[in-house]
Structures are given as structure tokens and as C-alpha cells.
PDB file of N, CA and C in Angstrom:
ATOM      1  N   UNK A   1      16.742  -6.137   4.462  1.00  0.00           N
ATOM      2  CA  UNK A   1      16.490  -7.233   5.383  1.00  0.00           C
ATOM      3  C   UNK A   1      15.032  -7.676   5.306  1.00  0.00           C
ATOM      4  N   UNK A   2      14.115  -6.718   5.303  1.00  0.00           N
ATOM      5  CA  UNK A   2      12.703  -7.252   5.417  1.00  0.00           C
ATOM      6  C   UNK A   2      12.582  -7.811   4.206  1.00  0.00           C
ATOM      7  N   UNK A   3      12.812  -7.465   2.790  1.00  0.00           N
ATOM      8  CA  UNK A   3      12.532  -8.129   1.975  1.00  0.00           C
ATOM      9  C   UNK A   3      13.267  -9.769   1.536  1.00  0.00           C
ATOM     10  N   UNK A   4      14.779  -9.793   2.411  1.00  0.00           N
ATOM     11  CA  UNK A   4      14.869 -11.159   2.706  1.00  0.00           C
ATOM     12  C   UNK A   4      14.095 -12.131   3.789  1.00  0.00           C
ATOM     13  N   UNK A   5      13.309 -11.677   4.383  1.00  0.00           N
ATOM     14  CA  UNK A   5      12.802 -12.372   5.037  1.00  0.00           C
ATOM     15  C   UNK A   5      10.886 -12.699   4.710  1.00  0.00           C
ATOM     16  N   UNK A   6      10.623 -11.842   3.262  1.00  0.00           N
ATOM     17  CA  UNK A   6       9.565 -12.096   2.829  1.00  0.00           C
ATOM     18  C   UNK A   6       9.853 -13.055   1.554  1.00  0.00           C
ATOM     19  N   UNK A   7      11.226 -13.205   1.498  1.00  0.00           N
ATOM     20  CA  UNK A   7      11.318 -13.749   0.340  1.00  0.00           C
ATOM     21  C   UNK A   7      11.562 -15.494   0.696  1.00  0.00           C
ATOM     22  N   UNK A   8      12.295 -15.332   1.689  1.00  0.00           N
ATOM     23  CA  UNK A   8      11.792 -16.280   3.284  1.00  0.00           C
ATOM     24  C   UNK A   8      10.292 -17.187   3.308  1.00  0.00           C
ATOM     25  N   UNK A   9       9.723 -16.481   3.493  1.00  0.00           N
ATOM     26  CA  UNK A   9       8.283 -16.784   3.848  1.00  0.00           C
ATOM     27  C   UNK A   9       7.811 -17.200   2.538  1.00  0.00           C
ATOM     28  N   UNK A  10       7.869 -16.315   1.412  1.00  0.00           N
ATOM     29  CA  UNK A  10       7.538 -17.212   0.272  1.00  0.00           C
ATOM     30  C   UNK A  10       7.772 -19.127   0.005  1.00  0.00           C
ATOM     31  N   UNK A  11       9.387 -18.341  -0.023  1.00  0.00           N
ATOM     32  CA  UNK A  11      10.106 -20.159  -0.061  1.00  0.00           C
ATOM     33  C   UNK A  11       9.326 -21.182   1.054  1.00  0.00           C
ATOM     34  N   UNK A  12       8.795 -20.864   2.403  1.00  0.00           N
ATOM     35  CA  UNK A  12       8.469 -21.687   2.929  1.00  0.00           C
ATOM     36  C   UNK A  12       6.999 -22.020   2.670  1.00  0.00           C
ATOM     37  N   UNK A  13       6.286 -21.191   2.091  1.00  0.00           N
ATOM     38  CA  UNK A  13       4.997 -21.353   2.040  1.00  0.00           C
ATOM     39  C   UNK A  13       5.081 -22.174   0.716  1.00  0.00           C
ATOM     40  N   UNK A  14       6.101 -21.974  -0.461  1.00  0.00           N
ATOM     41  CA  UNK A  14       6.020 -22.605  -2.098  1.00  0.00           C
ATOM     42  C   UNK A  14       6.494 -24.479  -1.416  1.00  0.00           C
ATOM     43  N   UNK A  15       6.953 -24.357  -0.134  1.00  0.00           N
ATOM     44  CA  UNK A  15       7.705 -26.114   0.214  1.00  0.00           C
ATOM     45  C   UNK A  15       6.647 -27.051   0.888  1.00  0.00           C
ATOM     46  N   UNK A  16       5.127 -25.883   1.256  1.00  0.00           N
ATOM     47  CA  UNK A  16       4.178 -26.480   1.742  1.00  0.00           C
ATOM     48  C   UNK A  16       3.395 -27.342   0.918  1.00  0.00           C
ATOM     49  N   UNK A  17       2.596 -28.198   1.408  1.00  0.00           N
ATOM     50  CA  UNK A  17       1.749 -28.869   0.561  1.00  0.00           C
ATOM     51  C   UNK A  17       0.307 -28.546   0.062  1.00  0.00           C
ATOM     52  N   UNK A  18      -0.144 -28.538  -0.907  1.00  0.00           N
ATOM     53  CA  UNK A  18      -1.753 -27.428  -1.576  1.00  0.00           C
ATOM     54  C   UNK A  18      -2.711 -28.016   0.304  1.00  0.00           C
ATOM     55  N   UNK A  19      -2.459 -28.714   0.704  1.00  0.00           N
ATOM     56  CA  UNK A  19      -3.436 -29.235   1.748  1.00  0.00           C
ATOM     57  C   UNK A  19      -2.856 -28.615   3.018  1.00  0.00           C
ATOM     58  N   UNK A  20      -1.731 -28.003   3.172  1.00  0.00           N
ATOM     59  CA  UNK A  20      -1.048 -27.534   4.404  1.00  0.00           C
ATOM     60  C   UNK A  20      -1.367 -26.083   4.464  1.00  0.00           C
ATOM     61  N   UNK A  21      -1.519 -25.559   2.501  1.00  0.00           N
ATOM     62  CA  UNK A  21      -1.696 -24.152   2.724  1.00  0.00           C
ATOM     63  C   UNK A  21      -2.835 -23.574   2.673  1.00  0.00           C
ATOM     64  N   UNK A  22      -4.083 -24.926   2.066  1.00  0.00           N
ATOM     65  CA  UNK A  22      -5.422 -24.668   2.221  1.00  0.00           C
ATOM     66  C   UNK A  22      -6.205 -24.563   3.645  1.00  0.00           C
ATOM     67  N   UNK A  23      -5.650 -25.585   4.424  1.00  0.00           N
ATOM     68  CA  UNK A  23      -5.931 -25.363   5.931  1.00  0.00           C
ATOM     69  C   UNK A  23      -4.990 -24.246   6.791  1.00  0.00           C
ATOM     70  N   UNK A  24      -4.333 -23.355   6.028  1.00  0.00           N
ATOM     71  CA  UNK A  24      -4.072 -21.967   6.419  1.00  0.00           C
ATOM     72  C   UNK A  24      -5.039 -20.708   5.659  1.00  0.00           C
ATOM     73  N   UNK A  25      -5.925 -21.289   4.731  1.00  0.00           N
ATOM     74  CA  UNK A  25      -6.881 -20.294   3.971  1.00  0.00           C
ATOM     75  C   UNK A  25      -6.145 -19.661   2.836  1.00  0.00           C
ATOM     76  N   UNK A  26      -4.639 -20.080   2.228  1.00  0.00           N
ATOM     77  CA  UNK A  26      -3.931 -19.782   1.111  1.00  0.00           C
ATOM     78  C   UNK A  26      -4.052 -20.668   0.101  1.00  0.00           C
ATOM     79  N   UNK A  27      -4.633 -20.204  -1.137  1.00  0.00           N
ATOM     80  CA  UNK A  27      -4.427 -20.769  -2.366  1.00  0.00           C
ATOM     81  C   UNK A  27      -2.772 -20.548  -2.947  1.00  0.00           C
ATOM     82  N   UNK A  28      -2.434 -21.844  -3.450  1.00  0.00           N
ATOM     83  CA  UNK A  28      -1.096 -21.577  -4.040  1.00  0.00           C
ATOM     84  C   UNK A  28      -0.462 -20.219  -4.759  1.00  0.00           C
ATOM     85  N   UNK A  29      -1.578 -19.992  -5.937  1.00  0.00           N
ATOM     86  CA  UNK A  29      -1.860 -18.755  -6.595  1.00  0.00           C
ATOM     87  C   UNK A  29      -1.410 -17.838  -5.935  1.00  0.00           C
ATOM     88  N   UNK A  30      -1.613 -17.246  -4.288  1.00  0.00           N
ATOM     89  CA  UNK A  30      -2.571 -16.109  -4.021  1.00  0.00           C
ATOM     90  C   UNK A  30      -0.727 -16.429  -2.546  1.00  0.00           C
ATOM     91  N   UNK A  31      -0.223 -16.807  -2.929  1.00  0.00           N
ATOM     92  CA  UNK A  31       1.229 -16.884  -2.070  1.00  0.00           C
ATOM     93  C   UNK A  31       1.918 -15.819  -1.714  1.00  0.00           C
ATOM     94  N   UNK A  32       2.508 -14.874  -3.206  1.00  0.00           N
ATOM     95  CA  UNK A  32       3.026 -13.624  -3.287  1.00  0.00           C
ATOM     96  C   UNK A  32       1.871 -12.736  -2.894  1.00  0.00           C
ATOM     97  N   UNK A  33       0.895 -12.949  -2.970  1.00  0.00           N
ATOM     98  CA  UNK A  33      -0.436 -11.444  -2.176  1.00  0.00           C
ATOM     99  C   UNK A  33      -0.488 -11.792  -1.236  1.00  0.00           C
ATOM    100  N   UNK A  34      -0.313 -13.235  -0.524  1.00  0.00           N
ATOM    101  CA  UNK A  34      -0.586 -13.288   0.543  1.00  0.00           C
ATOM    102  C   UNK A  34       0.675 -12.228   1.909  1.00  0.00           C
ATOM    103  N   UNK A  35       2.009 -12.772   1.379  1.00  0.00           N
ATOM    104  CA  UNK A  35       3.247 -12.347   1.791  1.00  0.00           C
ATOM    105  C   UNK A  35       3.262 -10.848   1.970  1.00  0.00           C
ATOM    106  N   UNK A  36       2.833 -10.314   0.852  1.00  0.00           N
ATOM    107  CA  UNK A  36       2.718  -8.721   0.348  1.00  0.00           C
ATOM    108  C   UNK A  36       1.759  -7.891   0.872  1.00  0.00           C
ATOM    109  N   UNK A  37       1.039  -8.881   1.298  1.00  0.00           N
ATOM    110  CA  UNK A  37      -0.608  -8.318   1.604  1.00  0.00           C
ATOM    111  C   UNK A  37      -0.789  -6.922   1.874  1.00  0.00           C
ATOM    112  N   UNK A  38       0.264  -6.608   3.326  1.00  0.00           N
ATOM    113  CA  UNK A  38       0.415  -5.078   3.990  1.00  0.00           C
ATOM    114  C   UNK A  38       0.891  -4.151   2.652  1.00  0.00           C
ATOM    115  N   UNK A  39       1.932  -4.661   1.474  1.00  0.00           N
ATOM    116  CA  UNK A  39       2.266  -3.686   0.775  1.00  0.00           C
ATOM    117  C   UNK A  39       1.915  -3.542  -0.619  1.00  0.00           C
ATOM    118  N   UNK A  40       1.082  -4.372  -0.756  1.00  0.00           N
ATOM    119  CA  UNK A  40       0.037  -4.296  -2.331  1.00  0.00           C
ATOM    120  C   UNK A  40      -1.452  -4.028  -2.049  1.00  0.00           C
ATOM    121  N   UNK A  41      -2.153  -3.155  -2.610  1.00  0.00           N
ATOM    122  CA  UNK A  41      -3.107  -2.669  -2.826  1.00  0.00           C
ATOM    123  C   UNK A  41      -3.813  -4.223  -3.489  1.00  0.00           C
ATOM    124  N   UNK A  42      -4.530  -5.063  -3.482  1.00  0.00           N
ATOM    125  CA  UNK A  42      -4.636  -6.510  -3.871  1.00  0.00           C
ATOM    126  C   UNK A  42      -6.340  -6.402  -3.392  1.00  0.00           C
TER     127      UNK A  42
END
């Protein structure tokens, strides 16, 4: 379950716009580390 719901959060963050996710402090790039953050050493 948790990993459907990070996989979730991906999809919604990849439907954002580079200007929706820059004024959240996310580079497109940096999406999956961002999501993962708690479970990758990054």
C-alpha cells in the first residue's frame, strides 16, 4: 500500500508544471528523491 501511494505522489508531482514544482523547491530531476527522501540515503 505505501508504495502505491508513493507511486501516487510521483504521478502527481510528474502532471505538475516545472513552475508549480519549482515554487515547491522540487527540481523535476530530483522527483523520485524527493518522494523517497525518508527511504534513500540521497
Amino acid at each position: 500500500m505505501e508504495n502505491m501511494s508513493r507511486h501516487q505522489e510521483v504521478e502527481k508531482l510528474n502532471r505538475m508544471s516545472d513552475r508549480q514544482l519549482a515554487d515547491m523547491g522540487i527540481a523535476r530531476q530530483d522527483i523520485v528523491r524527493h518522494v523517497f527522501r525518508d527511504r534513500v540515503g540521497f
